[in-house]
Protein backbone atom coordinates (compact mmCIF):
# COMPACT_ATOMS: atom_id res chain seq x y z
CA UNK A 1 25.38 5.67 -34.72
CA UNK A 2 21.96 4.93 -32.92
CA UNK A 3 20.16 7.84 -30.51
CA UNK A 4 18.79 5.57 -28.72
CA UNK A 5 20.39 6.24 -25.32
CA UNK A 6 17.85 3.45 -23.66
CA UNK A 7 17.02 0.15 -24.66
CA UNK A 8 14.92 -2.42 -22.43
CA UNK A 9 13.75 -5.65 -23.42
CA UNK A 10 11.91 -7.94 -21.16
CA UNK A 11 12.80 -6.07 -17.95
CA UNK A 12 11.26 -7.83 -14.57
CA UNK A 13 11.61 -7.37 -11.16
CA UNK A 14 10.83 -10.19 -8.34
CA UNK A 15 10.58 -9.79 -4.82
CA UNK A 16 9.80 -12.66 -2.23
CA UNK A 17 7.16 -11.32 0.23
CA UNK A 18 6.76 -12.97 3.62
CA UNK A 19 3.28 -13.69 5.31
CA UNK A 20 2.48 -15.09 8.93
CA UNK A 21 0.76 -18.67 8.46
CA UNK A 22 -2.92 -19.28 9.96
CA UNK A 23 -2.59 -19.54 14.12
CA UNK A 24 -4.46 -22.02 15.66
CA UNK A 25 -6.74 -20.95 19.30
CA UNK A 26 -4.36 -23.41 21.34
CA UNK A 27 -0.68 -23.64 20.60
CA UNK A 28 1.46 -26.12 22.40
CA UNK A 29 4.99 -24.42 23.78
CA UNK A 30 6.89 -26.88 21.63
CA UNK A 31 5.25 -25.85 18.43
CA UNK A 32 6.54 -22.52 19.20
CA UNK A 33 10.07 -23.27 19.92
CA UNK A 34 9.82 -25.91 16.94
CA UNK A 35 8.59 -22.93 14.78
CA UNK A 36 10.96 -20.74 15.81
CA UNK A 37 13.89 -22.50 15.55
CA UNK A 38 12.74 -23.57 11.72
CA UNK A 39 12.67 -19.74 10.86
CA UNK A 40 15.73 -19.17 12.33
CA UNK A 41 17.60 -22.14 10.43
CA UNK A 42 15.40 -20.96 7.39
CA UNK A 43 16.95 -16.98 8.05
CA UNK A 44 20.43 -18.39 8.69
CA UNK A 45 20.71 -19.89 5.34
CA UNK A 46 19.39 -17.19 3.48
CA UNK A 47 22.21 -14.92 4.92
CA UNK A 48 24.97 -17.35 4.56
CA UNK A 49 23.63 -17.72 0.94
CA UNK A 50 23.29 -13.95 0.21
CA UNK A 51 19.53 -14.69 -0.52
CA UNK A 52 16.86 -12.31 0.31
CA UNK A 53 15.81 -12.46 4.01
CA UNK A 54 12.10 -13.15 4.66
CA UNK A 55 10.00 -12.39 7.60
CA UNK A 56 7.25 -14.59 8.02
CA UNK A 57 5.99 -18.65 7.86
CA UNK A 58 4.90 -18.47 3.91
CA UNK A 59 6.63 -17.38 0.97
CA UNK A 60 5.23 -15.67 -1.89
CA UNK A 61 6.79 -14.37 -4.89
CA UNK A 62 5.31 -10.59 -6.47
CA UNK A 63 6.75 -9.25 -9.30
CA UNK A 64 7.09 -5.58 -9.35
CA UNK A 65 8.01 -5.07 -13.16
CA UNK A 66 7.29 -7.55 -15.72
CA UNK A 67 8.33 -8.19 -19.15
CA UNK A 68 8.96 -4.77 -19.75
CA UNK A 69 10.18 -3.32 -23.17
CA UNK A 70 10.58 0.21 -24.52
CA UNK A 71 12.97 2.28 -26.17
CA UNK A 72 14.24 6.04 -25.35
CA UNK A 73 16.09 8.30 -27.76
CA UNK A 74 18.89 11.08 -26.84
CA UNK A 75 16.97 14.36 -26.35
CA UNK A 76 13.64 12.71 -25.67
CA UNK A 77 11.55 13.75 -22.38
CA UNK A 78 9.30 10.68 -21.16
CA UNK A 79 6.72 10.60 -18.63
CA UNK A 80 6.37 7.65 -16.55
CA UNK A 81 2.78 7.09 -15.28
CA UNK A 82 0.85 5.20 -13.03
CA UNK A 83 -0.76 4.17 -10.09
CA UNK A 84 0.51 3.75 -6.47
CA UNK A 85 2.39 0.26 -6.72
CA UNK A 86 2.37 0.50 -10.75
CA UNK A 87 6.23 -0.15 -10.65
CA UNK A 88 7.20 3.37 -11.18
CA UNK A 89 9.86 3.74 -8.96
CA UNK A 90 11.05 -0.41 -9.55
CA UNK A 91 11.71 0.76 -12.99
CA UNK A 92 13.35 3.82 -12.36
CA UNK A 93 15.89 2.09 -9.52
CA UNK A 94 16.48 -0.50 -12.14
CA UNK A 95 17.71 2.29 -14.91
CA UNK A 96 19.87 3.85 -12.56
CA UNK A 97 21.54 1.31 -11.21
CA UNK A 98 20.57 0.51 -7.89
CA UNK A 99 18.78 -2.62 -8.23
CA UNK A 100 19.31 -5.85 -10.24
CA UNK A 101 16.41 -7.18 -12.69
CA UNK A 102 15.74 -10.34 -12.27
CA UNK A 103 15.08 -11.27 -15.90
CA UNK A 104 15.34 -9.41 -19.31
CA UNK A 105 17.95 -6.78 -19.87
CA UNK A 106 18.44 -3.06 -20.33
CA UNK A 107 21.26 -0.74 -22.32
CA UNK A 108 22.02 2.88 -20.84
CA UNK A 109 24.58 4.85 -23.22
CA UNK A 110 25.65 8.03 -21.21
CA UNK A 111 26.27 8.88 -17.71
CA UNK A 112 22.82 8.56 -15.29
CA UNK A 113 22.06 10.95 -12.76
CA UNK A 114 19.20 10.51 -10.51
CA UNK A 115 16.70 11.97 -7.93
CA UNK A 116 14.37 9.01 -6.73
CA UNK A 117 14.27 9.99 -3.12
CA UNK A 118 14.79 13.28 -0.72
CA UNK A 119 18.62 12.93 0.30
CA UNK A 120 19.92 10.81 -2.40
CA UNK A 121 23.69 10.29 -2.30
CA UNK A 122 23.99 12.54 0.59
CA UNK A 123 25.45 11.64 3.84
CA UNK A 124 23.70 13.28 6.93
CA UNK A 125 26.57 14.49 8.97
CA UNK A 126 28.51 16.40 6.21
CA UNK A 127 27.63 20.35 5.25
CA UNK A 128 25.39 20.87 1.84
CA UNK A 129 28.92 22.33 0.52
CA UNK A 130 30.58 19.00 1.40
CA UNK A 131 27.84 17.24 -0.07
CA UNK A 132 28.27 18.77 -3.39
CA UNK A 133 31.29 17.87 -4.22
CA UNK A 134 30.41 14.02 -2.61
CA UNK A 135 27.28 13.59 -4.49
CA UNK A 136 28.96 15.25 -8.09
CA UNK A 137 31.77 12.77 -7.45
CA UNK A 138 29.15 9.86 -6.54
CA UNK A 139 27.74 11.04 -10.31
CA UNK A 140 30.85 10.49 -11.82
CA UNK A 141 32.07 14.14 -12.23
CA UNK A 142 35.83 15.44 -11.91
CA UNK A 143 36.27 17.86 -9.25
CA UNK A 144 37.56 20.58 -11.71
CA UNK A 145 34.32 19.82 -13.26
CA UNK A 146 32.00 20.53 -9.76
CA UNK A 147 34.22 23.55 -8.49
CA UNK A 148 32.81 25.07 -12.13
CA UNK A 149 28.95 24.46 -11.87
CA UNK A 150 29.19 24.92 -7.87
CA UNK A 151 27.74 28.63 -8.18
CA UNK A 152 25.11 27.78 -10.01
CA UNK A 153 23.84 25.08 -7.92
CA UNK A 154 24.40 27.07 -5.05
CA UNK A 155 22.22 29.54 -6.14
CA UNK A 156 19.27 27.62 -7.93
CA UNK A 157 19.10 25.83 -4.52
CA UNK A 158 18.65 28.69 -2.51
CA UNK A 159 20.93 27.32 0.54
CA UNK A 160 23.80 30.19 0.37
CA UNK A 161 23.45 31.02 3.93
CA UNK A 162 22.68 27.39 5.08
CA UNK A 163 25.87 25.83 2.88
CA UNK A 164 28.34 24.66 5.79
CA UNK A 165 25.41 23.46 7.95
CA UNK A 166 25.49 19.66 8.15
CA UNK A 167 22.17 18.62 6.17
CA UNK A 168 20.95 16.17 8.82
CA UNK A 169 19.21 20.09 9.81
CA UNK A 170 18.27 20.39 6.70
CA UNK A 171 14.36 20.49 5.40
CA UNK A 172 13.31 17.96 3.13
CA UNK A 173 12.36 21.04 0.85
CA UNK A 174 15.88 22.03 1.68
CA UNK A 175 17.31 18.76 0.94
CA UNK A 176 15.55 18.28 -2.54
CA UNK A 177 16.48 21.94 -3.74
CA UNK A 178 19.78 20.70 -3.33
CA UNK A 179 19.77 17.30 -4.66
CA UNK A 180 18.16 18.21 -7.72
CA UNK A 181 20.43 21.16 -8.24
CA UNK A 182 23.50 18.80 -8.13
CA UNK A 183 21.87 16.18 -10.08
CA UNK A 184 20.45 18.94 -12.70
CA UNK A 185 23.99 21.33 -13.04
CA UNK A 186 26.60 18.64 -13.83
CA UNK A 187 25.20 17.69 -16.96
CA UNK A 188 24.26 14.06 -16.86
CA UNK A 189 23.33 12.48 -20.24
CA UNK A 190 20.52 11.41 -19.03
CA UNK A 191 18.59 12.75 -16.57
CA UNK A 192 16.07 10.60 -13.92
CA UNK A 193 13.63 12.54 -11.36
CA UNK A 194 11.10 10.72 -9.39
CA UNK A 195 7.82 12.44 -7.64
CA UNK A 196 10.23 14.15 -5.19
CA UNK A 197 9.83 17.34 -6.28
CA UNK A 198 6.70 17.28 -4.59
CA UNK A 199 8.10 18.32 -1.50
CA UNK A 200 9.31 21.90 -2.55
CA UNK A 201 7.50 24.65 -2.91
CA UNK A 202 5.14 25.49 -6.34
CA UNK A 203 7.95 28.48 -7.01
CA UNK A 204 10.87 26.06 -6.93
CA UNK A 205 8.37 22.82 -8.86
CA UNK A 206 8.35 25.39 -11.82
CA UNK A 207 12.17 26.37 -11.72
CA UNK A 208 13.01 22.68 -11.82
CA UNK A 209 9.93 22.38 -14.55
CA UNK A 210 11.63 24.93 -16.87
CA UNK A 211 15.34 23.27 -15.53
CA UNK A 212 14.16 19.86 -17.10
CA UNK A 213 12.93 21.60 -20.29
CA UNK A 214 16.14 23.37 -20.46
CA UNK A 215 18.63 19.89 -20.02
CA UNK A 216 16.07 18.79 -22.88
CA UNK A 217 17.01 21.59 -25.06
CA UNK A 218 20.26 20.78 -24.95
CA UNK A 219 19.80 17.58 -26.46
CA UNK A 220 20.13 15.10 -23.16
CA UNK A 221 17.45 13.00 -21.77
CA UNK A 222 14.76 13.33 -19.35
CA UNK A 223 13.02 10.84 -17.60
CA UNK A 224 10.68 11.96 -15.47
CA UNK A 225 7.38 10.11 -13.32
CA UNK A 226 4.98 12.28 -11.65
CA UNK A 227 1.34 12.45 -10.77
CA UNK A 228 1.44 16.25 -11.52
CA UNK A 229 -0.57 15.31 -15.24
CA UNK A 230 0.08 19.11 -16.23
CA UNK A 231 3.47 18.98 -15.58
CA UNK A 232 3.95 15.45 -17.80
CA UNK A 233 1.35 17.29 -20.43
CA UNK A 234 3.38 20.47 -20.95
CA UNK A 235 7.01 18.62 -20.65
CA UNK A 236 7.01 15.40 -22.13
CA UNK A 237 5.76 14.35 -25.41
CA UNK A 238 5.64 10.82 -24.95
CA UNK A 239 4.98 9.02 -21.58
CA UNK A 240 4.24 5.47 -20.61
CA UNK A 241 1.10 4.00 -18.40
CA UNK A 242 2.04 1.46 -16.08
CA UNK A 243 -0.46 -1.31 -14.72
CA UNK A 244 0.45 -3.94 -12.47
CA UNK A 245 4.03 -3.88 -13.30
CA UNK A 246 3.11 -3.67 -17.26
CA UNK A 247 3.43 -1.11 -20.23
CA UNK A 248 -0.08 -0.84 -20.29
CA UNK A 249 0.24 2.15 -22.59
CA UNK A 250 3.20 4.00 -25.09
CA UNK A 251 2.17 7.32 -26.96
CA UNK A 252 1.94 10.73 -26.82
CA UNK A 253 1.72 12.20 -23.34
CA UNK A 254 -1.92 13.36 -24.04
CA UNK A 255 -4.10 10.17 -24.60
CA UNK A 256 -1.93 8.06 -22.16
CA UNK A 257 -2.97 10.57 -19.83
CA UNK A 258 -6.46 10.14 -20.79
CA UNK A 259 -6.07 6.77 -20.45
CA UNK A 260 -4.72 6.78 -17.12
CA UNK A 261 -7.76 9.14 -15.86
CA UNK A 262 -10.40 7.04 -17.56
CA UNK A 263 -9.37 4.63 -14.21
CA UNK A 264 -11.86 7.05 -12.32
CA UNK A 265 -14.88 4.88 -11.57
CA UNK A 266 -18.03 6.66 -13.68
CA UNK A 267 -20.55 5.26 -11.25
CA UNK A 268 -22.44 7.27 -7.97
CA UNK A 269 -21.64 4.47 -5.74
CA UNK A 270 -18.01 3.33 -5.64
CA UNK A 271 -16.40 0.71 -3.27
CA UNK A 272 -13.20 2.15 -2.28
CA UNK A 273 -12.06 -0.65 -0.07
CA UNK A 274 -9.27 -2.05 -2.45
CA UNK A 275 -8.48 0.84 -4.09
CA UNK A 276 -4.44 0.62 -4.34
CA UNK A 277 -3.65 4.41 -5.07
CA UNK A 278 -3.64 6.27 -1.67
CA UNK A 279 -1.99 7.60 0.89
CA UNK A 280 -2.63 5.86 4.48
CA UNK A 281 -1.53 5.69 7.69
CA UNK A 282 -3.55 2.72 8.43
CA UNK A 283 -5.58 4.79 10.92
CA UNK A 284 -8.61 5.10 8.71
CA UNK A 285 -9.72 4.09 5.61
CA UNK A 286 -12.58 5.56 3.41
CA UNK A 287 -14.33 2.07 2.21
CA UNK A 288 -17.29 3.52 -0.24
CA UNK A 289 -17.96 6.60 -1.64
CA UNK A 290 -21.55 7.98 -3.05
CA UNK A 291 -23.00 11.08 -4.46
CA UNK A 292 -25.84 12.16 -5.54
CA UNK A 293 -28.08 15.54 -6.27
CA UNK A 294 -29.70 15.87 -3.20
CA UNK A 295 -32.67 13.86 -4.14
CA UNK A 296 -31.50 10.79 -4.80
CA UNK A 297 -31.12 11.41 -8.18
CA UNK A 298 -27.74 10.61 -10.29
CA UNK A 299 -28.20 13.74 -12.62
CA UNK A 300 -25.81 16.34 -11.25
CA UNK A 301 -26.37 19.54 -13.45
CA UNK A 302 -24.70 23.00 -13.59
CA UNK A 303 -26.40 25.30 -10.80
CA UNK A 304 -27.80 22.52 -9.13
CA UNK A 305 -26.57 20.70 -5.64
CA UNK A 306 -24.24 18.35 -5.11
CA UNK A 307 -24.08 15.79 -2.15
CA UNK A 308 -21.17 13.77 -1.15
CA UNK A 309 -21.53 10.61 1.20
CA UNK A 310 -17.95 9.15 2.81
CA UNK A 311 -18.12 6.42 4.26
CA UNK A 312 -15.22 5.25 6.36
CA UNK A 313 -13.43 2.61 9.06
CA UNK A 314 -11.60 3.79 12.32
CA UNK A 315 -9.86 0.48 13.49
CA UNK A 316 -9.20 2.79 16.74
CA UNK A 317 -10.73 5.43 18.35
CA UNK A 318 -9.88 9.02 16.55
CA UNK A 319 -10.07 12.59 17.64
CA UNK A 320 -11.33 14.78 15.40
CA UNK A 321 -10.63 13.67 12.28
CA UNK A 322 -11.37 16.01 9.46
CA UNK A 323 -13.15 14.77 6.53
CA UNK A 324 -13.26 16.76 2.84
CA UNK A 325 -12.77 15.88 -0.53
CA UNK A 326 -11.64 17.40 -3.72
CA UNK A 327 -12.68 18.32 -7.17
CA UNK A 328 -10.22 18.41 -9.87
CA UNK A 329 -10.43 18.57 -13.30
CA UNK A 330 -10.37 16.14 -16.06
CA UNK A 331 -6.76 16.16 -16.12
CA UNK A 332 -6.32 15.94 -12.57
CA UNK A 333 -5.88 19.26 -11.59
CA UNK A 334 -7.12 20.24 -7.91
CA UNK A 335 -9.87 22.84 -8.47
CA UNK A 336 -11.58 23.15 -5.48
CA UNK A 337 -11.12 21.64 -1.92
CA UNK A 338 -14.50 21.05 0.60
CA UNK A 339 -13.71 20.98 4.38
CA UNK A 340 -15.03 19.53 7.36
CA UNK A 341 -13.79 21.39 9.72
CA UNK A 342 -13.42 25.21 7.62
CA UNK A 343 -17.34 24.51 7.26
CA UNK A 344 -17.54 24.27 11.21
CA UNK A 345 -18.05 20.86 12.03
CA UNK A 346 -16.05 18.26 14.80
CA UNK A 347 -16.65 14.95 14.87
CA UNK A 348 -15.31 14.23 17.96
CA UNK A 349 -13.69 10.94 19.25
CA UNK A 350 -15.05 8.60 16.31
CA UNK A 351 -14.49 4.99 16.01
CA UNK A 352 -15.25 1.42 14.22
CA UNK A 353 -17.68 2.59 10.54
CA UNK A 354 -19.30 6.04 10.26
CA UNK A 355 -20.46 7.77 7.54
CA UNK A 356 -20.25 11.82 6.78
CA UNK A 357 -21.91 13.66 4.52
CA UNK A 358 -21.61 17.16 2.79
CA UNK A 359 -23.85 19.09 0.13
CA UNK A 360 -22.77 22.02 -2.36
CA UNK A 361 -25.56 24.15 -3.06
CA UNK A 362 -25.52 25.92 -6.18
CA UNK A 363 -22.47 24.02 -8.28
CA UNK A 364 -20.64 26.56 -10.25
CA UNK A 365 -18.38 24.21 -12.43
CA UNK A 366 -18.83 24.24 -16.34
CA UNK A 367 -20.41 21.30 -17.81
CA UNK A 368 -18.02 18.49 -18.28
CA UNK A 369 -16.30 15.53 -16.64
CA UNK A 370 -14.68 15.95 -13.12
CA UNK A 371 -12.60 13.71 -11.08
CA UNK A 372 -13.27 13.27 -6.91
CA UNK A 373 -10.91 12.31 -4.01
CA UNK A 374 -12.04 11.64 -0.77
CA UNK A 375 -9.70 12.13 2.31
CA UNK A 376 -9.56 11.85 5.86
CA UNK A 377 -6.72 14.07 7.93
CA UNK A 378 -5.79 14.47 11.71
CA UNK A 379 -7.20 17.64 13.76
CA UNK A 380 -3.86 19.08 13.17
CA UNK A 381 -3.98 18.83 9.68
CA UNK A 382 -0.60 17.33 9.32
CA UNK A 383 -1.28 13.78 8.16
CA UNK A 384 -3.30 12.30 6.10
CA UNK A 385 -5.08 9.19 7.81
CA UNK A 386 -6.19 8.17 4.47
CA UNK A 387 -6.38 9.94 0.48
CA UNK A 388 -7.30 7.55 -1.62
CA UNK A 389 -6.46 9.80 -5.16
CA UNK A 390 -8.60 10.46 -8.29
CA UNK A 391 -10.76 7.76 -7.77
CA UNK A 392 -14.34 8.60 -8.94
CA UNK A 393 -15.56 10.47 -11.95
CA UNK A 394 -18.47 12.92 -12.02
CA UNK A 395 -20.26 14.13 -15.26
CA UNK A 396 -22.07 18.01 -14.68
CA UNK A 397 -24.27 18.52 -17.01
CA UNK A 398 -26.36 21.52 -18.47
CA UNK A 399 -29.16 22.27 -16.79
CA UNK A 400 -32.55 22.76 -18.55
CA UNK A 401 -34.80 25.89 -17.39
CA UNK A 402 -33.28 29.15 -15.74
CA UNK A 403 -29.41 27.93 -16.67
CA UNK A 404 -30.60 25.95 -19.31
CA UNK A 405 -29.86 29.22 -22.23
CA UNK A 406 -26.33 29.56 -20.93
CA UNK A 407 -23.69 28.87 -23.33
CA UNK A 408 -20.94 27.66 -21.24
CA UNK A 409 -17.37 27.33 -22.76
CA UNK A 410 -14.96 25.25 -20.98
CA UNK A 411 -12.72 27.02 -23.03
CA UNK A 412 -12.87 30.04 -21.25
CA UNK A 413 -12.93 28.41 -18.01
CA UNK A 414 -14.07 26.16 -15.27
CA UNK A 415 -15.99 27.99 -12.87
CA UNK A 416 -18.97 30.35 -13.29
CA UNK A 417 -19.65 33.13 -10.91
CA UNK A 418 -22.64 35.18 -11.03
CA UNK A 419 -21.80 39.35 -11.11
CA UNK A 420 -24.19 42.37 -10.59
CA UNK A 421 -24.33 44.15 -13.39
CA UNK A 422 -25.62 47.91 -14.83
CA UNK A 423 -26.00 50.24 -17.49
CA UNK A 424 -23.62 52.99 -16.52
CA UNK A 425 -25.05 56.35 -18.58
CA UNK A 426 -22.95 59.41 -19.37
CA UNK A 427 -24.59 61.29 -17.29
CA UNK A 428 -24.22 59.49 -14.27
CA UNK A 429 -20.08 58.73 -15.28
């Protein structure tokens, strides 16, 4: 008999996207109706005939998957990568059976459970106790079969006192510690989690970390997408790279990771103004970003300075926007965060293109290659108006002169900082 639990040959998705057609200055008020009326014939049809229904005067067609092939064995944990719009969560939908392909084909042996979004299977108005046992039947288990695991999801959600409250007052943290807890306790051959467990907190990411390692242990199958590249690292041994709705890459989880950072523009000066993986209101949008040393120069060396130009659009006026931008490392790991307004500047009501700048004196990082994100957040610091993610790559290097005798080891760490030291004698102990 085969272990291969997951078999997908030419898998593609389609989706018809509508666009508004080119307006002319001076429209006559029969055009209008004429137009009109031809969309609503056009929408009429599509609903008698169970097509799609499209907003808008042109069609286009975008595939979000295509031609798609891979293979998954029983016991095997596999990272899905990828940008924003990749087809990560396409694919995922398509596995467990929510959506249709729309060409090739795909073979699941074993019963699916997923967790693609906060809430999944649950209905608002029912109590998280309620939910349960509709969600564990929704999987596919007996109820003999929930009223034995409902304990222990019970108690690695953390909702005992909340359990006959209807989850429509719920957290989403709340919500997700639940969902995954069903989805993780009735033992589903196969196993699918989606970024979602970005909303709990970093103590209940790691239970559900060492949760997923355990369901792996026991010989079922994990399939899990995340832009946590530690987390993929240290739980899958295998993961796939996603481009433009493509396997752009199949191997072991380390070099597809590699890969996948590599994306990081090398270059000083970077035009940010199509880059697809962000997060955006639509309020802002960070359209170039530059650094230098300080003096113009593109050397950036250990001990030295570092300055950081955004540059950014505010289709409407703004108040206070804060402006920062992180360093992480080369596997995408947030090291350090710089602040606009922690380092005591406002900017006021801002609007149309600005630019902002900041300089680190004295850079403390090892030697070595660094990744940058830019953002842009309200005053409140509850939304971000625009985060476009991992986007340009720095390279420190060693600095010649009063640093330049330092051995540095990023082995034994990423960030130097200078200590006061002395000779303590016995006398003086």
């Amino acid at each position: 008999m085969s272990d291969v639990v997951i078999r997908a040959e030419g898998l593609g998705k389609k989706y018809l996207i509508g666009h508004e057609g080119k307006r002319e200055s001076y429209v006559a008020l029969r055009d209008v109706v004429a137009r009109n009326l031809k969309g609503f014939v056009r929408s009429a049809g599509d609903v008698l005939s169970g097509r799609q229904l499209i907003v808008g005067d042109e069609v286009e067609e975008f595939w979000a998957l295509k031609d798609v092939g891979f293979e998954v064995k029983r016991g095997e944990v596999l990272g899905i990568i990828g940008r924003n719009g990749a087809g990560k969560s396409t694919l995922l939908k398509i596995l467990s059976r929510i959506t249709e392909p729309s060409a090739g084909r795909v073979e699941i042996k074993g019963r699916v459970a997923s967790l693609l979004e906060v809430g999944t299977g649950f209905h608002p108005e029912l109590t998280g106790r309620e939910n349960v046992y509709l969600n564990g039947a929704i999987l596919g288990m007996s109820r003999a079969e929930i009223k034995r695991k409902f304990d222990e999801i019970v108690a690695f959600a953390e909702v005992e006192k909340f359990l006959d409250t209807p989850v429509k007052r719920y957290s989403s943290g709340m919500y997700v510690r639940l969902a995954f807890a069903v989805a993780a306790h009735l033992e589903p051959e196969i196993l699918v989690v989606d970024e979602v467990l970005a909303v709990g907190d970093a103590e209940f990411q790691k239970k559900c970390l060492g949760k997923m390692g355990e369901v792996a242990g026991q010989g079922r199958t994990v399939l899990f997408v995340s832009h946590n590249m530690v987390a993929i690292q240290h739980l899958c041994a295998r993961a796939l790279l996603l481009k433009g709705g493509r396997i752009a890459l199949d191997e072991a989880s380390q070099p597809v990771i590699s890969h996948y950072l590599s994306d990081a523009v090398s270059s000083n000066k970077i035009d940010l103004e199509s880059w697809i993986d962000r997060i955006t209101t639509g309020e802002a949008r960070i359209i170039a970003l530059e650094y230098d040393d300080g003096r113009n120069g593109t050397s950036i060396t250990f001990g030295g300075n570092l300055r950081i130009r955004i540059r950014a659009r505010f289709p409407t006026p703004a108040r206070d926007p804060v402006f920062g931008f992180v360093i992480h490392d080369g596997t995408g790991v947030p090291l350090s965060d710089f602040c606009s307004a922690h380092d005591g500047l406002h900017a006021g009501v801002v609007s149309g293109e600005l630019s902002i700048e900041a300089r680190v004196c004295e850079l403390s990082f090892h030697p070595g290659r660094y990744l940058l994100s830019p953002w842009i957040c309200d005053s409140a610091f509850q939304r971000n108006l625009d985060f476009p993610k991992l986007c340009a790559a720095i390279e420190i290097n060693q600095a010649a002169g009063e640093h330049g005798d330092m051995r540095l080891e990023k082995a034994w760490g990423t960030v130097y900082f200078p200590a006061h030291w002395r000779l303590v004698s016995g006398a003086d102990q």
